[in-house]
C-alpha atoms as a PDB file:
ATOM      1  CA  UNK A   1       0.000   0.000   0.000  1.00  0.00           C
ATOM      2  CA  UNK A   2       1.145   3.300  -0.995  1.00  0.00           C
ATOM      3  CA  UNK A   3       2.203   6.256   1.076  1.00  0.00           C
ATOM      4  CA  UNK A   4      -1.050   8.269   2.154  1.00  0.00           C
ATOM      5  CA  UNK A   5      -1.552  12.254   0.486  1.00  0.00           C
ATOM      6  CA  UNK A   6      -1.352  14.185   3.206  1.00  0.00           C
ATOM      7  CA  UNK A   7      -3.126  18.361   2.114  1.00  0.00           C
ATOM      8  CA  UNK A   8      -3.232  21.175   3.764  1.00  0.00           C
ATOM      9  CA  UNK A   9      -5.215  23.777   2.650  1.00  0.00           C
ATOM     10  CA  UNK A  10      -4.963  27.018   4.177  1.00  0.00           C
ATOM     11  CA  UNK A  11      -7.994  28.704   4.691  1.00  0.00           C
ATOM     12  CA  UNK A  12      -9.582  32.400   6.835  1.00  0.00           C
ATOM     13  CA  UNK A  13     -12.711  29.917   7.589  1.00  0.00           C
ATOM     14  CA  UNK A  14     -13.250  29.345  11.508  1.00  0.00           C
ATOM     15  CA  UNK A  15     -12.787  26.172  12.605  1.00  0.00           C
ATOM     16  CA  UNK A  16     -16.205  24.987  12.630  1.00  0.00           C
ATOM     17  CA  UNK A  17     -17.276  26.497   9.433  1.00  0.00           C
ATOM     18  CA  UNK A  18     -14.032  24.196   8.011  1.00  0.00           C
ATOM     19  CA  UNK A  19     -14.719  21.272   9.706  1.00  0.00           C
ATOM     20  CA  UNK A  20     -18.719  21.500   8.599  1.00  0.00           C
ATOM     21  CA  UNK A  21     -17.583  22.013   4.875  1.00  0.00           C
ATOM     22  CA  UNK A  22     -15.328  19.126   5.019  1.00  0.00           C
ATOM     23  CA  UNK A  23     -18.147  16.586   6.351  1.00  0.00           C
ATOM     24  CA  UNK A  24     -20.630  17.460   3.698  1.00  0.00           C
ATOM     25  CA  UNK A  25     -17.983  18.262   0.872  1.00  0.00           C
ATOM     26  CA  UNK A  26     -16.605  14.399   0.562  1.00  0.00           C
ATOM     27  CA  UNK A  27     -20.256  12.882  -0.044  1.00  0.00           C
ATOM     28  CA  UNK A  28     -21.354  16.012  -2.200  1.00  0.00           C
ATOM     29  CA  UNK A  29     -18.432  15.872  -3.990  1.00  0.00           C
ATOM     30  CA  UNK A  30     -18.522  12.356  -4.878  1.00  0.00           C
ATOM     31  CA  UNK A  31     -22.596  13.014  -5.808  1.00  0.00           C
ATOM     32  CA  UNK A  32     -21.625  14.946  -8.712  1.00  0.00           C
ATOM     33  CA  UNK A  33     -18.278  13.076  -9.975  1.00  0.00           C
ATOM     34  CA  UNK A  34     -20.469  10.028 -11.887  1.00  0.00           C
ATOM     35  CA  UNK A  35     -17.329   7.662 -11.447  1.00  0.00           C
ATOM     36  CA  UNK A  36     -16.091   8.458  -7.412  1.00  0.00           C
ATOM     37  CA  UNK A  37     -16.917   6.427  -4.856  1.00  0.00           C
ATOM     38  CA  UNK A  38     -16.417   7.049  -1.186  1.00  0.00           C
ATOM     39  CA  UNK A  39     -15.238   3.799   0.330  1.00  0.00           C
ATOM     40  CA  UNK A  40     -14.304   5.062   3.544  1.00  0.00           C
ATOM     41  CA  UNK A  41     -14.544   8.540   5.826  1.00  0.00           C
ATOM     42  CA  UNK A  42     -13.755   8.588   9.678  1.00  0.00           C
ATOM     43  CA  UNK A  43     -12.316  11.569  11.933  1.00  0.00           C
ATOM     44  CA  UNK A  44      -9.954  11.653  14.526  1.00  0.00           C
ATOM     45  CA  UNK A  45     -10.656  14.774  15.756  1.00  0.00           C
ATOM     46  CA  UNK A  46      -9.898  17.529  13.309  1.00  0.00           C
ATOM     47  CA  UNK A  47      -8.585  15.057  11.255  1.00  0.00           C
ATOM     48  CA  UNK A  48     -10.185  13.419   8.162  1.00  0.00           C
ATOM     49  CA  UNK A  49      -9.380  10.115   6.538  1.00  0.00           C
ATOM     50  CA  UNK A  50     -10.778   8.668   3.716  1.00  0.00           C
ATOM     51  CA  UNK A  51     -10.354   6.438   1.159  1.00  0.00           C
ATOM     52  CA  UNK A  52     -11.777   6.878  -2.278  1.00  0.00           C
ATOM     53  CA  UNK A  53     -12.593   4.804  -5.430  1.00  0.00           C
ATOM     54  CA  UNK A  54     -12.225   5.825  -8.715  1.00  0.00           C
ATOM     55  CA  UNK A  55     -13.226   4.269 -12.271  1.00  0.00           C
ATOM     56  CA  UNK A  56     -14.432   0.814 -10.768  1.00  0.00           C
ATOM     57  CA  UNK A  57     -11.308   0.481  -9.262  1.00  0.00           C
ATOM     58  CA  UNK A  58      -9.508   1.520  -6.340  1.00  0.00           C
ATOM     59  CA  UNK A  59      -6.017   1.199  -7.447  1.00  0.00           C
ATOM     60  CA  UNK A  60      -6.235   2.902 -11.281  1.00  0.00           C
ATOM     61  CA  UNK A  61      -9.035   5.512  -9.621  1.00  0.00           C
ATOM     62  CA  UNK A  62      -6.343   6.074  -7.132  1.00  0.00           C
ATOM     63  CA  UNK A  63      -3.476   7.066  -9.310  1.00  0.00           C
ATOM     64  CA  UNK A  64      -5.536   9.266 -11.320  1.00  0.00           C
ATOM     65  CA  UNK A  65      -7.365  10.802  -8.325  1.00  0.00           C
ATOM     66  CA  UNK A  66      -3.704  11.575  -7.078  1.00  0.00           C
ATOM     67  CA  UNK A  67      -2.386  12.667  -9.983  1.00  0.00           C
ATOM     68  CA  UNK A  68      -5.146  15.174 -10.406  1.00  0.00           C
ATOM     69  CA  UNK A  69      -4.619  16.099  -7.060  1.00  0.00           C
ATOM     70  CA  UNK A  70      -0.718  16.379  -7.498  1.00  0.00           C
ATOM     71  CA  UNK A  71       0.027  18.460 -10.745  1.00  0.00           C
ATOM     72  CA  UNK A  72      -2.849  20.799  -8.737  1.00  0.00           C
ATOM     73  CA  UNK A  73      -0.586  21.192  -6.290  1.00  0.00           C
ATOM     74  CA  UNK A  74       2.278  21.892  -8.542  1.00  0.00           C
ATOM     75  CA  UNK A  75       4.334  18.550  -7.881  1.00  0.00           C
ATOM     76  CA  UNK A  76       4.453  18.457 -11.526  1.00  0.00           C
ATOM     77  CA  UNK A  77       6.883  15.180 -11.192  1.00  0.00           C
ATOM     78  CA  UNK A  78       4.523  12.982  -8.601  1.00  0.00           C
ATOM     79  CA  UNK A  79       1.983  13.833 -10.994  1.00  0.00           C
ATOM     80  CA  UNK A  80       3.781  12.104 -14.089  1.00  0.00           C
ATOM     81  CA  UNK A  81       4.753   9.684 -11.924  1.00  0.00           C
ATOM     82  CA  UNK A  82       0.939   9.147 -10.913  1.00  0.00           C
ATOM     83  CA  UNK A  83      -0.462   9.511 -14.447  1.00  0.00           C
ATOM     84  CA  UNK A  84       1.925   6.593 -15.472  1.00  0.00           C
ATOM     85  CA  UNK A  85       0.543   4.425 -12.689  1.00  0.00           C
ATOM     86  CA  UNK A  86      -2.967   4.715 -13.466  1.00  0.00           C
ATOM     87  CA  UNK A  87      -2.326   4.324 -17.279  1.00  0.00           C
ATOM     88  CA  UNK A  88      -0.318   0.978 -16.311  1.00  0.00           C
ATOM     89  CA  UNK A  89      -3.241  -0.091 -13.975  1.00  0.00           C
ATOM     90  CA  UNK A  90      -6.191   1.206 -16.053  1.00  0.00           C
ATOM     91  CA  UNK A  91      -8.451  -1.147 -18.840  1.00  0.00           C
ATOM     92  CA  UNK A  92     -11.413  -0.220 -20.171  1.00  0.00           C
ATOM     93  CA  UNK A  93     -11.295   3.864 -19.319  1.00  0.00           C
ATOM     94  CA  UNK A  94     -10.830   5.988 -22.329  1.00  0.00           C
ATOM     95  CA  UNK A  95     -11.854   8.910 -21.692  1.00  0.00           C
ATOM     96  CA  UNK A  96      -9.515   8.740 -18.428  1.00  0.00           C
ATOM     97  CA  UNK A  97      -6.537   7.277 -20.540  1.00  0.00           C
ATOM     98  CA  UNK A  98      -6.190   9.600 -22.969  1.00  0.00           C
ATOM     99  CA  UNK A  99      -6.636  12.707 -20.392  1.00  0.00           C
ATOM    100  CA  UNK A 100      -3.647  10.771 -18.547  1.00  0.00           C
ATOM    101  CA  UNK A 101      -1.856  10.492 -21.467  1.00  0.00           C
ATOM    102  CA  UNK A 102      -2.031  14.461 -22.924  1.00  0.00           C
ATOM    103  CA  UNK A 103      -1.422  15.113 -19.339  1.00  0.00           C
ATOM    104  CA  UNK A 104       1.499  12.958 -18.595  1.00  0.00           C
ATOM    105  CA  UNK A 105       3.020  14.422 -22.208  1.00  0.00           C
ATOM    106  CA  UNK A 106       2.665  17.932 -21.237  1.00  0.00           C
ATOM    107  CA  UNK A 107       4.102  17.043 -17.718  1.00  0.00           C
ATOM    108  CA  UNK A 108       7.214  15.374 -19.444  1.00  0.00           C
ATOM    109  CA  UNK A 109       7.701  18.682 -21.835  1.00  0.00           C
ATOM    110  CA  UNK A 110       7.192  21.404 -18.690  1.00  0.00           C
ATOM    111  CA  UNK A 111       9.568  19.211 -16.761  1.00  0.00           C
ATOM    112  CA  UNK A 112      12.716  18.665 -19.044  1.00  0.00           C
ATOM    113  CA  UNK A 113      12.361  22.736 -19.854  1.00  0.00           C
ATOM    114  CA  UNK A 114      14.443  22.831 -16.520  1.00  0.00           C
END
């Protein structure tokens, strides 16, 4: 099992205001992303774990999820890194695979300009 993907995301909200948008924002987010599925949510506190499923399948869901998450971030090389693990792990998602696949090129090009 991988590493978990620890964010922080700064924020002016008070504590409860950020801690109510973070219980309702998992669920509603996956109600309106067709192929996410939220296989687990618990709290420790002010602390939120989950575990998500993407695509049918937790492991190619979960590259692409991360590298999604990643490039947004601006960790342009765990993204390619992440794009290239869900396109080894993913069958049967197209639409997915080719977005991972322009992304992962234009990843490759941004990187060796350093």
């Amino acid at each position: 099992m991988s590493a978990p993907l620890v964010v922080s995301i700064p924020h002016r909200l008070g504590r409860e205001e950020a801690l109510r948008r973070l219980r309702t924002g998992l669920l509603r987010a996956a109600s309106s992303i067709p192929v996410l599925k939220v296989d687990e949510e618990r709290w420790d506190g002010d602390h939120m774990f989950f575990r998500v499923r993407a695509l049918g399948r937790a492991d190619a869901g979960h590259f692409f999820i991360r590298a999604i998450t990643e490039e947004r971030l601006g960790m342009k090389k765990e993204a390619l890194q992440s794009y290239t693990r869900f396109l080894a792990a993913s069958h049967g998602n197209p639409d997915q695979e080719f977005q991972a696949r322009q992304r992962a090129r234009i990843l490759e090009k941004e990187l060796n300009k350093k």
